[in-house]
Protein backbone atom coordinates (compact mmCIF):
# COMPACT_ATOMS: atom_id res chain seq x y z
CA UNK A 1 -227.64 256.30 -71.31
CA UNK A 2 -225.87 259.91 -71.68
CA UNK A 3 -227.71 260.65 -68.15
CA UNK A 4 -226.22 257.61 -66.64
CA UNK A 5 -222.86 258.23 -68.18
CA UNK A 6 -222.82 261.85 -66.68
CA UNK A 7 -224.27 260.29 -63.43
CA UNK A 8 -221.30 258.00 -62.89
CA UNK A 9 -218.59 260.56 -64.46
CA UNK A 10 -219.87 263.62 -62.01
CA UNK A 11 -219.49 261.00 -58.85
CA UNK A 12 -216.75 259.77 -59.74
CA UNK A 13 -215.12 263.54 -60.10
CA UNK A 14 -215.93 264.02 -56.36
CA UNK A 15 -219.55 264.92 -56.65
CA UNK A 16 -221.58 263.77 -53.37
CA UNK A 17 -224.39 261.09 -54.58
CA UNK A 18 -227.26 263.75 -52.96
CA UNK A 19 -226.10 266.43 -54.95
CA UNK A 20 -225.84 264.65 -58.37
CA UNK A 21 -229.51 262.93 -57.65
CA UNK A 22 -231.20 266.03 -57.75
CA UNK A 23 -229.85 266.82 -60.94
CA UNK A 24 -232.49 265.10 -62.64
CA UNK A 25 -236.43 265.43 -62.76
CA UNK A 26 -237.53 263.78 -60.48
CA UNK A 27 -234.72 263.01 -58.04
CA UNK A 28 -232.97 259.79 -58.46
CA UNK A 29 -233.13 257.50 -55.06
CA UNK A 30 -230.13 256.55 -53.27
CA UNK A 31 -230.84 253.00 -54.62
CA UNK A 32 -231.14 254.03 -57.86
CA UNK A 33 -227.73 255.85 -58.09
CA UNK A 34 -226.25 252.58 -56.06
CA UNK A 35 -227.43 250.14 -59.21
CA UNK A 36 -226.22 252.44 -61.71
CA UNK A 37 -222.91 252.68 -59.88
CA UNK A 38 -222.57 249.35 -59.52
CA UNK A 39 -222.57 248.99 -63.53
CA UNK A 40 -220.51 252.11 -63.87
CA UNK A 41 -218.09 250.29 -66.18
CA UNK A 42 -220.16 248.77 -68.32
CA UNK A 43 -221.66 252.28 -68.80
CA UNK A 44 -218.34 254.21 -69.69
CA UNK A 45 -217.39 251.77 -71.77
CA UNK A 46 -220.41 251.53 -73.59
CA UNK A 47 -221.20 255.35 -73.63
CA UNK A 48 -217.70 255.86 -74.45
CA UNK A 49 -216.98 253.03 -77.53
CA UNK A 50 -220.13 254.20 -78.65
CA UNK A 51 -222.05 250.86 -78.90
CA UNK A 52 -225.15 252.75 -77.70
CA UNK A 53 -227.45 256.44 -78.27
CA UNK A 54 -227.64 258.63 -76.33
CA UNK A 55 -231.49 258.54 -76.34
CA UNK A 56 -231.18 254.32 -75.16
CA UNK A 57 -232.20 253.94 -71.47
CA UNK A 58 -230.93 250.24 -71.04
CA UNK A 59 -227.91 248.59 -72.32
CA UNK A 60 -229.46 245.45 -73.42
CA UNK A 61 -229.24 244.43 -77.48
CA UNK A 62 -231.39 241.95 -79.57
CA UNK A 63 -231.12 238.76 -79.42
CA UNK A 64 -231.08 238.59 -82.65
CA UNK A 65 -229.80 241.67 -84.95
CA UNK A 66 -230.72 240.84 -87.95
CA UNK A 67 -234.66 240.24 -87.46
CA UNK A 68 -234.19 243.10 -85.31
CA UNK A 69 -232.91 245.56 -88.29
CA UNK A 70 -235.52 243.84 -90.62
CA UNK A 71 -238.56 244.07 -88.67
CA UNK A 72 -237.79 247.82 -87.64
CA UNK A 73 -237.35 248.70 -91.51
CA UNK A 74 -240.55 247.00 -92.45
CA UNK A 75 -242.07 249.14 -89.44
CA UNK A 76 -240.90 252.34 -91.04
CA UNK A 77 -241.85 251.41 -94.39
CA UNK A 78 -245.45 250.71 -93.20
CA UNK A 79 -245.66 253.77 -91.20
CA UNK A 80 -243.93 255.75 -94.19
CA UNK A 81 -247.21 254.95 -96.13
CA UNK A 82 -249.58 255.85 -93.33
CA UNK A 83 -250.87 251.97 -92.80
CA UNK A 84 -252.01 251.83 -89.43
CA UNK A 85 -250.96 248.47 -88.00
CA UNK A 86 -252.70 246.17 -85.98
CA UNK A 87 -251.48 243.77 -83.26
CA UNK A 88 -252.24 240.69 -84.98
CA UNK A 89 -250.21 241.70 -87.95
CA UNK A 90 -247.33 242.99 -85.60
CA UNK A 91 -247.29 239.55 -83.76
CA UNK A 92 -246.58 237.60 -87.08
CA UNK A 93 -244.60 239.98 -88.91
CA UNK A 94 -241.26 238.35 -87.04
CA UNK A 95 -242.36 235.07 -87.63
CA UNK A 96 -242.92 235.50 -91.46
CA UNK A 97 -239.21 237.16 -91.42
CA UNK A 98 -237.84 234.59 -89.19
CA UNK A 99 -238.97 231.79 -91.38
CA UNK A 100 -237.69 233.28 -94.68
């Protein structure tokens, strides 16, 4: 997101779209830079109201928060006590939370 941001903020400041592409390992394409531009708004205002990490590649949020928070805190807490998990148990996990 913070790479996007910059992205958008050096073109816009006058930087050619070539020379801001090779700022980053590998290259971006000129398509690339032309979908990210076309969202640049969405991106400042996101980067800049601070809905989003800098560490988050896409803008998109959970459908739904909530079961979201829940089911990332119960994957902590497992991890936390060195459980390994297995699919089948990560597959029914948001069910079981859903449902209570």
């Amino acid at each position: 997101m913070e790479e996007k941001y910059k992205l958008v903020k050096a073109i816009k400041d006058g930087e050619k779209n070539t020379v801001a592409a090779k700022r980053f390992d590998p290259p971006l394409s000129q398509s690339t830079i032309s979908t990210i531009m076309k969202k640049k708004g969405e991106i400042i205002s996101a980067y800049e109201g601070g809905f989003f990490t800098d560490k988050r590649k896409k803008m998109k949020q959970a459908t739904f928060p909530d079961l979201d928070k829940a089911l990332s805190e119960w994957f902590r807490k497992i991890r936390g006590m060195n459980i390994q998990l297995v699919e089948r148990c990560c597959k029914k996990k948001p069910c079981i939370l859903h449902n209570s």
